[in-house]
PDB file of N, CA and C in Angstrom:
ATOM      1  N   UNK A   1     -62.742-126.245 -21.046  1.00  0.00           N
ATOM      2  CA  UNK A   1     -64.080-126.385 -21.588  1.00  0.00           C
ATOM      3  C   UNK A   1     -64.040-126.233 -23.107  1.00  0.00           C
ATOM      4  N   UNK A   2     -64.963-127.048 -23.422  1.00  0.00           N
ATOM      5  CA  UNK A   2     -65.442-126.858 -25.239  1.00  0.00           C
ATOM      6  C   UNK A   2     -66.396-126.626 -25.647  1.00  0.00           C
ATOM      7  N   UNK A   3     -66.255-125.808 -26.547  1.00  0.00           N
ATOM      8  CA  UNK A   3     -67.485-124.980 -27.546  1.00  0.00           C
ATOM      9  C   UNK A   3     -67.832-126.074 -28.274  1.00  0.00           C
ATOM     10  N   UNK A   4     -69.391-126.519 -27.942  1.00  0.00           N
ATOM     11  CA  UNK A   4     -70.074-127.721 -28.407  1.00  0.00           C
ATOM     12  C   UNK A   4     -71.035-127.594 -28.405  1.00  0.00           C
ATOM     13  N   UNK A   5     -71.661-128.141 -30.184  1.00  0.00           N
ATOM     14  CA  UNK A   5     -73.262-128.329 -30.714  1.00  0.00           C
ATOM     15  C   UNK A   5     -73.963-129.436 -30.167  1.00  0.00           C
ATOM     16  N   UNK A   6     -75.128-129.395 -29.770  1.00  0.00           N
ATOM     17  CA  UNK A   6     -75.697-130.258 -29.052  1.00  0.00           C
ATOM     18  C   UNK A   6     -77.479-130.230 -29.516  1.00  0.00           C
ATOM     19  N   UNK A   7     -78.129-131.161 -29.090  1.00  0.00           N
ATOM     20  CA  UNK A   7     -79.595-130.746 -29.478  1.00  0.00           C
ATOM     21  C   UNK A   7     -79.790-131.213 -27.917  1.00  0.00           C
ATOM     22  N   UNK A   8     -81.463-131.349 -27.932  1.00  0.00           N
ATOM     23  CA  UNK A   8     -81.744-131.589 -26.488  1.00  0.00           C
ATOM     24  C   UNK A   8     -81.986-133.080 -26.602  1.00  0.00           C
ATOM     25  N   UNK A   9     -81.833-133.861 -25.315  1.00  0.00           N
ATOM     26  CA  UNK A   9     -82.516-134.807 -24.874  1.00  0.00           C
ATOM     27  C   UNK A   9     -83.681-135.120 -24.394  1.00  0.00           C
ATOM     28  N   UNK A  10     -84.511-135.517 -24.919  1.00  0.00           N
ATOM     29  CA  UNK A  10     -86.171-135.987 -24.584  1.00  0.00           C
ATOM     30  C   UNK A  10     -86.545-134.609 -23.667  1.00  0.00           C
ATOM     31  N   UNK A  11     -86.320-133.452 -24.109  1.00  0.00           N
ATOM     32  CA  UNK A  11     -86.551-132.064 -24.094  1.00  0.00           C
ATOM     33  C   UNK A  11     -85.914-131.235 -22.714  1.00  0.00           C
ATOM     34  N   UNK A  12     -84.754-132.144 -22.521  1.00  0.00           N
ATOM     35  CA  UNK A  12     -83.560-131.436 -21.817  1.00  0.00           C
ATOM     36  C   UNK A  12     -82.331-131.562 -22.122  1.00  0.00           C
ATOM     37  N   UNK A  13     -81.782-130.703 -21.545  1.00  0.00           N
ATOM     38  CA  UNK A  13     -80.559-130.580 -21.370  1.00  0.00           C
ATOM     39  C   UNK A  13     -79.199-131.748 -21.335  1.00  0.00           C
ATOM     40  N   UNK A  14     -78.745-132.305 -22.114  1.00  0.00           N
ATOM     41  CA  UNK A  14     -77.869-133.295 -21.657  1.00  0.00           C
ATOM     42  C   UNK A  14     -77.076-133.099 -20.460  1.00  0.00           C
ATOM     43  N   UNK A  15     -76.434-133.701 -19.642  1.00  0.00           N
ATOM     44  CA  UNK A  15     -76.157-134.114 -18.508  1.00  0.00           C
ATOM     45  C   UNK A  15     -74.403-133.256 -18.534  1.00  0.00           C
ATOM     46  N   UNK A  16     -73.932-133.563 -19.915  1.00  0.00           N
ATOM     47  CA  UNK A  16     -72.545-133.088 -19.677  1.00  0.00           C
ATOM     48  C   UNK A  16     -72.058-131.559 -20.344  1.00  0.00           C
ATOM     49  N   UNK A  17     -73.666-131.382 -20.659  1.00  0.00           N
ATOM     50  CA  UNK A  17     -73.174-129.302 -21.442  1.00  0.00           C
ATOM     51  C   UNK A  17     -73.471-128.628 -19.466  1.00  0.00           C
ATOM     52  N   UNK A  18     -72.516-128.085 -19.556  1.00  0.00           N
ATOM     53  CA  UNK A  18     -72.441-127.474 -18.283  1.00  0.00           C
ATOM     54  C   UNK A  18     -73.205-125.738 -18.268  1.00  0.00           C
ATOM     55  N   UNK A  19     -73.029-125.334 -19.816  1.00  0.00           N
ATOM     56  CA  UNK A  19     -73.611-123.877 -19.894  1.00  0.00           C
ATOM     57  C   UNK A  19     -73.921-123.985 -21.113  1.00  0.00           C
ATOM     58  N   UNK A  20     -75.494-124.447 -21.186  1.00  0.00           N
ATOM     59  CA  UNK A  20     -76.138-124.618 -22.748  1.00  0.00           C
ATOM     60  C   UNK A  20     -77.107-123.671 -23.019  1.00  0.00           C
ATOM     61  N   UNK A  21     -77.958-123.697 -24.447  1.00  0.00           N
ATOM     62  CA  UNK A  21     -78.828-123.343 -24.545  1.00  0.00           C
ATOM     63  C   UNK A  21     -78.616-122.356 -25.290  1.00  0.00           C
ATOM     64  N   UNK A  22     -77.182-122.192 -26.173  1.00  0.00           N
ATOM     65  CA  UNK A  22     -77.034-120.341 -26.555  1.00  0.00           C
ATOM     66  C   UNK A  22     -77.134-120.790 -27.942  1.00  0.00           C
ATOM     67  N   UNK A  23     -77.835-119.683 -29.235  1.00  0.00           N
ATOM     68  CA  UNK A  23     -77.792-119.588 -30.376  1.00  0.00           C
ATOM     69  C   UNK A  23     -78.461-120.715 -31.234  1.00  0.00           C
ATOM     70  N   UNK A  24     -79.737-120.873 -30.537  1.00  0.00           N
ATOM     71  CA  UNK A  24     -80.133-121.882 -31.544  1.00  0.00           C
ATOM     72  C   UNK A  24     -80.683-122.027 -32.888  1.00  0.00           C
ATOM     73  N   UNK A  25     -79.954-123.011 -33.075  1.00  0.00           N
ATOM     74  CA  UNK A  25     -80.326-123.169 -35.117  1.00  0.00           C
ATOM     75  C   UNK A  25     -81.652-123.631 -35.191  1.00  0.00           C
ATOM     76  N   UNK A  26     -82.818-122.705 -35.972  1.00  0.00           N
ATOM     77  CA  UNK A  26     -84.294-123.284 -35.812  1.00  0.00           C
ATOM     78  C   UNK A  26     -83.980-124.276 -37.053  1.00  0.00           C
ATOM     79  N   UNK A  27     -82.891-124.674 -38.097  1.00  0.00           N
ATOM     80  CA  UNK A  27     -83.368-125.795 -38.932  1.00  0.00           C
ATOM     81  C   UNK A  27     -83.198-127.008 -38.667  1.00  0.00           C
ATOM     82  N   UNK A  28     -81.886-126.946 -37.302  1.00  0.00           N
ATOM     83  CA  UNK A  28     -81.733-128.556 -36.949  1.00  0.00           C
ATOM     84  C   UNK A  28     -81.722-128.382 -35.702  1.00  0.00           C
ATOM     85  N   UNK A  29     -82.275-127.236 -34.535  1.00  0.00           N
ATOM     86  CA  UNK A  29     -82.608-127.012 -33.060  1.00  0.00           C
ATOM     87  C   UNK A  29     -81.295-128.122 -32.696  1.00  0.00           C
ATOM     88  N   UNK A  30     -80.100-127.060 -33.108  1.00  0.00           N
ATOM     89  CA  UNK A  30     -79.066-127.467 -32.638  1.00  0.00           C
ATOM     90  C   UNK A  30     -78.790-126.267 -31.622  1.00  0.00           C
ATOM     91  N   UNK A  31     -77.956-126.108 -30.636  1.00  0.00           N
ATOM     92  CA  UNK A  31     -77.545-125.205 -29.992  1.00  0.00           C
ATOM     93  C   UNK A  31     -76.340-125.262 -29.637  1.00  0.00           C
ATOM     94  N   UNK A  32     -75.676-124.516 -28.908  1.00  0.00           N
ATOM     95  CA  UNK A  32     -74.091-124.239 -28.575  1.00  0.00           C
ATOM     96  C   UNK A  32     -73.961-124.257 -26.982  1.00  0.00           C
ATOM     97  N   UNK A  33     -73.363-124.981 -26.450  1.00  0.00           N
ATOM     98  CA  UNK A  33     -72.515-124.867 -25.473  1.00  0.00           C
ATOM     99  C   UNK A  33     -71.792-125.402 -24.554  1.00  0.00           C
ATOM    100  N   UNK A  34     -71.086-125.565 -23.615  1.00  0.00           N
ATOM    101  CA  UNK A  34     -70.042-125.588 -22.547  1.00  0.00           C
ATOM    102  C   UNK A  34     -69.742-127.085 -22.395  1.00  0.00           C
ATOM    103  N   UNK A  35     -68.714-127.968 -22.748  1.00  0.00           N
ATOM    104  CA  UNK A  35     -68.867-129.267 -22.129  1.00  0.00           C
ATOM    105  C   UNK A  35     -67.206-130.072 -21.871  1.00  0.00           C
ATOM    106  N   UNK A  36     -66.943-130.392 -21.323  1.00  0.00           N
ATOM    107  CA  UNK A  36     -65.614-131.263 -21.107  1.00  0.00           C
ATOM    108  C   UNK A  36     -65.340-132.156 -22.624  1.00  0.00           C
ATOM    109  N   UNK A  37     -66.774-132.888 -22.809  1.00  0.00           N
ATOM    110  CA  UNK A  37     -66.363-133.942 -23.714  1.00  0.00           C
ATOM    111  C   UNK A  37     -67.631-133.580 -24.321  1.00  0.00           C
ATOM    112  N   UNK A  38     -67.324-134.029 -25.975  1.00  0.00           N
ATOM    113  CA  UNK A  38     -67.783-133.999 -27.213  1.00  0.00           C
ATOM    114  C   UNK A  38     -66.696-133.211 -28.313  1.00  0.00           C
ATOM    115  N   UNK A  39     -67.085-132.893 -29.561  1.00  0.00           N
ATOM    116  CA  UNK A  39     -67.024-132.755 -30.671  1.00  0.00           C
ATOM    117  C   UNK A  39     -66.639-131.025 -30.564  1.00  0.00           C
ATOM    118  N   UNK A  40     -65.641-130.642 -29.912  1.00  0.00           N
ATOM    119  CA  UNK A  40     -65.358-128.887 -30.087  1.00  0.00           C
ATOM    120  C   UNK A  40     -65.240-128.266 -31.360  1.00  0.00           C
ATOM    121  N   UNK A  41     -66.561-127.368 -31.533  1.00  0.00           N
ATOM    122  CA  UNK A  41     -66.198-126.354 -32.674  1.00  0.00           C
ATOM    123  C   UNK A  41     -65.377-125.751 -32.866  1.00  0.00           C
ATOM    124  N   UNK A  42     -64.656-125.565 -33.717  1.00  0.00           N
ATOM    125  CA  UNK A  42     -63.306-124.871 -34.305  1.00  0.00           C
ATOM    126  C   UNK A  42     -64.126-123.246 -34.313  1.00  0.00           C
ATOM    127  N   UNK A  43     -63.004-122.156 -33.996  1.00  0.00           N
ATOM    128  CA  UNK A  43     -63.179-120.406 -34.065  1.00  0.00           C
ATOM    129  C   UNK A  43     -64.430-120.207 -35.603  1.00  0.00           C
ATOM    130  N   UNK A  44     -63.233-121.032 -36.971  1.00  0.00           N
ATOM    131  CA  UNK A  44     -63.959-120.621 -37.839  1.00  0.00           C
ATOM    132  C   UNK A  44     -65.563-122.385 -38.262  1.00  0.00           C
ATOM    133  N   UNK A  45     -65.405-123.007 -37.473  1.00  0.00           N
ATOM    134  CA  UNK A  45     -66.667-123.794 -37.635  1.00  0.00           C
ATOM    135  C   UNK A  45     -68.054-123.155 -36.878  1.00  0.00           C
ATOM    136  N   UNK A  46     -67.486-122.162 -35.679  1.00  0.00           N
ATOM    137  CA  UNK A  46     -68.440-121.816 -35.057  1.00  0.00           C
ATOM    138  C   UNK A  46     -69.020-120.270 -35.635  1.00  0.00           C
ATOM    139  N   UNK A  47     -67.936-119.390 -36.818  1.00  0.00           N
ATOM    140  CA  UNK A  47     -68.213-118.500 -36.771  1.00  0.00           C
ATOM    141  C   UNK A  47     -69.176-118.910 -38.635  1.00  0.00           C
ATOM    142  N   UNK A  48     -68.863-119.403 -38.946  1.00  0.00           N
ATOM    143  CA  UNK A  48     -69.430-120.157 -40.697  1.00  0.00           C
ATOM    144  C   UNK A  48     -71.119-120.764 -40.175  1.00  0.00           C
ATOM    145  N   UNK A  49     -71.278-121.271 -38.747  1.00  0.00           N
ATOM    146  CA  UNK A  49     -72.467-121.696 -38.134  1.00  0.00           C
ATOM    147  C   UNK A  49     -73.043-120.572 -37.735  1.00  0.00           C
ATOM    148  N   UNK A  50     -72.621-119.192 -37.377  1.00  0.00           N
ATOM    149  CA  UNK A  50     -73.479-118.202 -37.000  1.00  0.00           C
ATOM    150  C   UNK A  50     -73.985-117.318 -37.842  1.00  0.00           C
ATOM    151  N   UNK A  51     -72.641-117.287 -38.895  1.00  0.00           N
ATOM    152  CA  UNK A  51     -73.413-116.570 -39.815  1.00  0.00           C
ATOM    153  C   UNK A  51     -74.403-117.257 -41.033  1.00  0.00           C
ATOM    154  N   UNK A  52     -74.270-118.506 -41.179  1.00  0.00           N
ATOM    155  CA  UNK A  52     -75.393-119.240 -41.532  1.00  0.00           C
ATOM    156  C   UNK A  52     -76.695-118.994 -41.213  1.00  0.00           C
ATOM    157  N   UNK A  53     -76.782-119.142 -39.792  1.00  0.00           N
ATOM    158  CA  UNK A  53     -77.940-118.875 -39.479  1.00  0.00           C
ATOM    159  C   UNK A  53     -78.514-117.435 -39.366  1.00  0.00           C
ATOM    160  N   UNK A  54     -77.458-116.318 -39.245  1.00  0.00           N
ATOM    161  CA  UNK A  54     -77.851-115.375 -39.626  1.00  0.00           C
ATOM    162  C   UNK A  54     -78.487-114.656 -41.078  1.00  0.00           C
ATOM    163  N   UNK A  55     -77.454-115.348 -41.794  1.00  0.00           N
ATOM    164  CA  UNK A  55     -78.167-115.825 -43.536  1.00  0.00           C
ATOM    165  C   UNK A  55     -79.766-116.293 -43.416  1.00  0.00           C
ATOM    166  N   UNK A  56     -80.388-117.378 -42.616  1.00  0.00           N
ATOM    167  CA  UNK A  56     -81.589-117.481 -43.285  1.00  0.00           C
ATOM    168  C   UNK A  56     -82.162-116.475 -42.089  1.00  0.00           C
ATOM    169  N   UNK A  57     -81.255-116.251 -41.294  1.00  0.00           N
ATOM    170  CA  UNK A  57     -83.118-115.159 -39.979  1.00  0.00           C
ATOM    171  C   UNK A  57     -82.133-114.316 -39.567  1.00  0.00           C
ATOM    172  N   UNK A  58     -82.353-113.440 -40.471  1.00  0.00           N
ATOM    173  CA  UNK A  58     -81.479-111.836 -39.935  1.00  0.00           C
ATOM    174  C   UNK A  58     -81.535-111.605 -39.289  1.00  0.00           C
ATOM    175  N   UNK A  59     -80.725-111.083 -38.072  1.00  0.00           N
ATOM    176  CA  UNK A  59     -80.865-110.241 -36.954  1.00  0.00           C
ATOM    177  C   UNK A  59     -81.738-108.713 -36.736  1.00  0.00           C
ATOM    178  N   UNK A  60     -82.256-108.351 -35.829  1.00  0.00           N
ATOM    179  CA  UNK A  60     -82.983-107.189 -36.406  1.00  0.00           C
ATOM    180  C   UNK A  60     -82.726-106.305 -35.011  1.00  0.00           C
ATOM    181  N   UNK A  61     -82.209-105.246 -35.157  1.00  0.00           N
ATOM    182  CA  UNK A  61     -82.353-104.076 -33.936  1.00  0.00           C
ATOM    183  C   UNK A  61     -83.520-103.294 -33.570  1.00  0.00           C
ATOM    184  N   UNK A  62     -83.777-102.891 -32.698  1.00  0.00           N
ATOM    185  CA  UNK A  62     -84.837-102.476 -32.121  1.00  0.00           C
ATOM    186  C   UNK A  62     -84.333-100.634 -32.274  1.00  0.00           C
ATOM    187  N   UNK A  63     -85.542-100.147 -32.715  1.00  0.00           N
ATOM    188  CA  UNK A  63     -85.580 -98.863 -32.756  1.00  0.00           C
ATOM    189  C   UNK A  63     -86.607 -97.775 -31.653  1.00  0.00           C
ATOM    190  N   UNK A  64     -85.829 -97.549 -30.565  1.00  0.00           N
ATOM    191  CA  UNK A  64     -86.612 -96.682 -30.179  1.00  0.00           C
ATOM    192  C   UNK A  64     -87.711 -97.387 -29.038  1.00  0.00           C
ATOM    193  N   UNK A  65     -88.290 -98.601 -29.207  1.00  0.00           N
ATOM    194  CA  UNK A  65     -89.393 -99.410 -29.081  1.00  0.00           C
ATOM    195  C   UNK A  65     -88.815-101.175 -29.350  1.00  0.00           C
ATOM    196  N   UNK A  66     -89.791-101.541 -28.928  1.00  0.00           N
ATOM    197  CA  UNK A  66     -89.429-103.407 -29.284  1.00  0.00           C
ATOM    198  C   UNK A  66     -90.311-103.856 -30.020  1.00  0.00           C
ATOM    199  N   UNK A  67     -90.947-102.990 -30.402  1.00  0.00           N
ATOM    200  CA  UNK A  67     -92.027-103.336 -31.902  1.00  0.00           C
ATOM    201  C   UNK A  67     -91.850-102.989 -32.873  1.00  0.00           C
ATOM    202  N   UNK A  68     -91.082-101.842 -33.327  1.00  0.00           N
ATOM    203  CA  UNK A  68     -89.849-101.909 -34.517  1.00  0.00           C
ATOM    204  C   UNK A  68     -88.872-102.146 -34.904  1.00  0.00           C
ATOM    205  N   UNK A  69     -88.809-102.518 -35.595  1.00  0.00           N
ATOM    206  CA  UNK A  69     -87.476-103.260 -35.520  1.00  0.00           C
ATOM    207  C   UNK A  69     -87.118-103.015 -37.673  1.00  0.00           C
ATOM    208  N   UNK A  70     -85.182-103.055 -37.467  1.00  0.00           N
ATOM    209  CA  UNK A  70     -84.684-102.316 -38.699  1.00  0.00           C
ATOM    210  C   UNK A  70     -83.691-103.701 -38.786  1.00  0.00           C
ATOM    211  N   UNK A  71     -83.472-103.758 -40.278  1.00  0.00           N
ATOM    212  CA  UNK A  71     -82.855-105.042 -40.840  1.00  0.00           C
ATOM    213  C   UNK A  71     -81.045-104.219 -40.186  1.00  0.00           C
ATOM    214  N   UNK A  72     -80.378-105.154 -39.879  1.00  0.00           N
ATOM    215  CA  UNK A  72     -79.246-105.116 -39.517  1.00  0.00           C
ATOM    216  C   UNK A  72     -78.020-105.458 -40.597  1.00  0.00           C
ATOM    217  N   UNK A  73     -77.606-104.515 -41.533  1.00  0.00           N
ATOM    218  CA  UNK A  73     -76.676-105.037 -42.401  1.00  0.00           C
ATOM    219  C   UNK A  73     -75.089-104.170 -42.361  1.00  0.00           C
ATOM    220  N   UNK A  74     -74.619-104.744 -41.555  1.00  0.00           N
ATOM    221  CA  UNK A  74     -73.380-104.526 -41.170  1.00  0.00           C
ATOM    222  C   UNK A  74     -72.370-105.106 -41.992  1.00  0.00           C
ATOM    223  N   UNK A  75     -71.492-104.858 -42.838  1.00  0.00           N
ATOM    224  CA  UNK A  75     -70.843-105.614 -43.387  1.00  0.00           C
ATOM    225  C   UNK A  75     -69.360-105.983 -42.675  1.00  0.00           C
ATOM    226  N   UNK A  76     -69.125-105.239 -41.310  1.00  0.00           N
ATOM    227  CA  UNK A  76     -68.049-105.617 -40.851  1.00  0.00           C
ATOM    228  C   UNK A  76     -68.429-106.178 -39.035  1.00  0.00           C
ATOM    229  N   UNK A  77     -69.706-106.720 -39.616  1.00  0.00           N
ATOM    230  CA  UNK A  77     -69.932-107.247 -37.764  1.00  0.00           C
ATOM    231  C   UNK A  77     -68.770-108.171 -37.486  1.00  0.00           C
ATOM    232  N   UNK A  78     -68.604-108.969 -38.026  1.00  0.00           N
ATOM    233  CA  UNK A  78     -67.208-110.364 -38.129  1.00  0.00           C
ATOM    234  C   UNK A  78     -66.141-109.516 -38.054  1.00  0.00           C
ATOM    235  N   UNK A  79     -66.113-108.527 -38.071  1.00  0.00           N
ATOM    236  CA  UNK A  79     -64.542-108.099 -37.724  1.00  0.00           C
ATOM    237  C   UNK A  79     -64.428-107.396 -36.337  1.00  0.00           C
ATOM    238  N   UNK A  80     -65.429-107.286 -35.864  1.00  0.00           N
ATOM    239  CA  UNK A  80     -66.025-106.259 -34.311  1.00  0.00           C
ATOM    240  C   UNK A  80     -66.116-107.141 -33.572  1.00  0.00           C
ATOM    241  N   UNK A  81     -66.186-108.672 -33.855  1.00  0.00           N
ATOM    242  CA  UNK A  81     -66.517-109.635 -32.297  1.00  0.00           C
ATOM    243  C   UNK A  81     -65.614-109.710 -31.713  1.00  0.00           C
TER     244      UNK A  81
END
């Protein structure tokens, strides 16, 4: 299997992502996942795409509650995955 960007088709799922739908990019509602055939993201194409998007919409942890929430600035998350 290959780690593959995909958008949707006329608001599904294409036929050949077998496990889609993960990490989507709100600027080009691209998403990531599972397929025999297409275009496989490389370790560092997929990890330069996450933290991109983490760049414009920070991740945020939940404190305590799911209505607060604290900016997440880890400077060694990329070395913990």
């Amino acid at each position: 299997m290959k780690i593959v960007k995909y958008t949707l088709q006329d608001g599904q799922c294409p036929d050949n992502i077998s496990n889609g739908g993960h990490w989507i990019n709100p600027d080009d509602n691209t998403m990531i996942g599972f397929s025999e055939t297409g275009t496989e993201l490389t370790s560092a194409e997929f990890e330069t795409r996450q933290l991109g998007i983490h760049s414009n919409y920070p991740m945020k942890k939940e404190i305590g509650s799911w209505i607060v929430l604290e900016d997440v600035n880890d400077p060694v998350a990329t070395t913990n995955a």
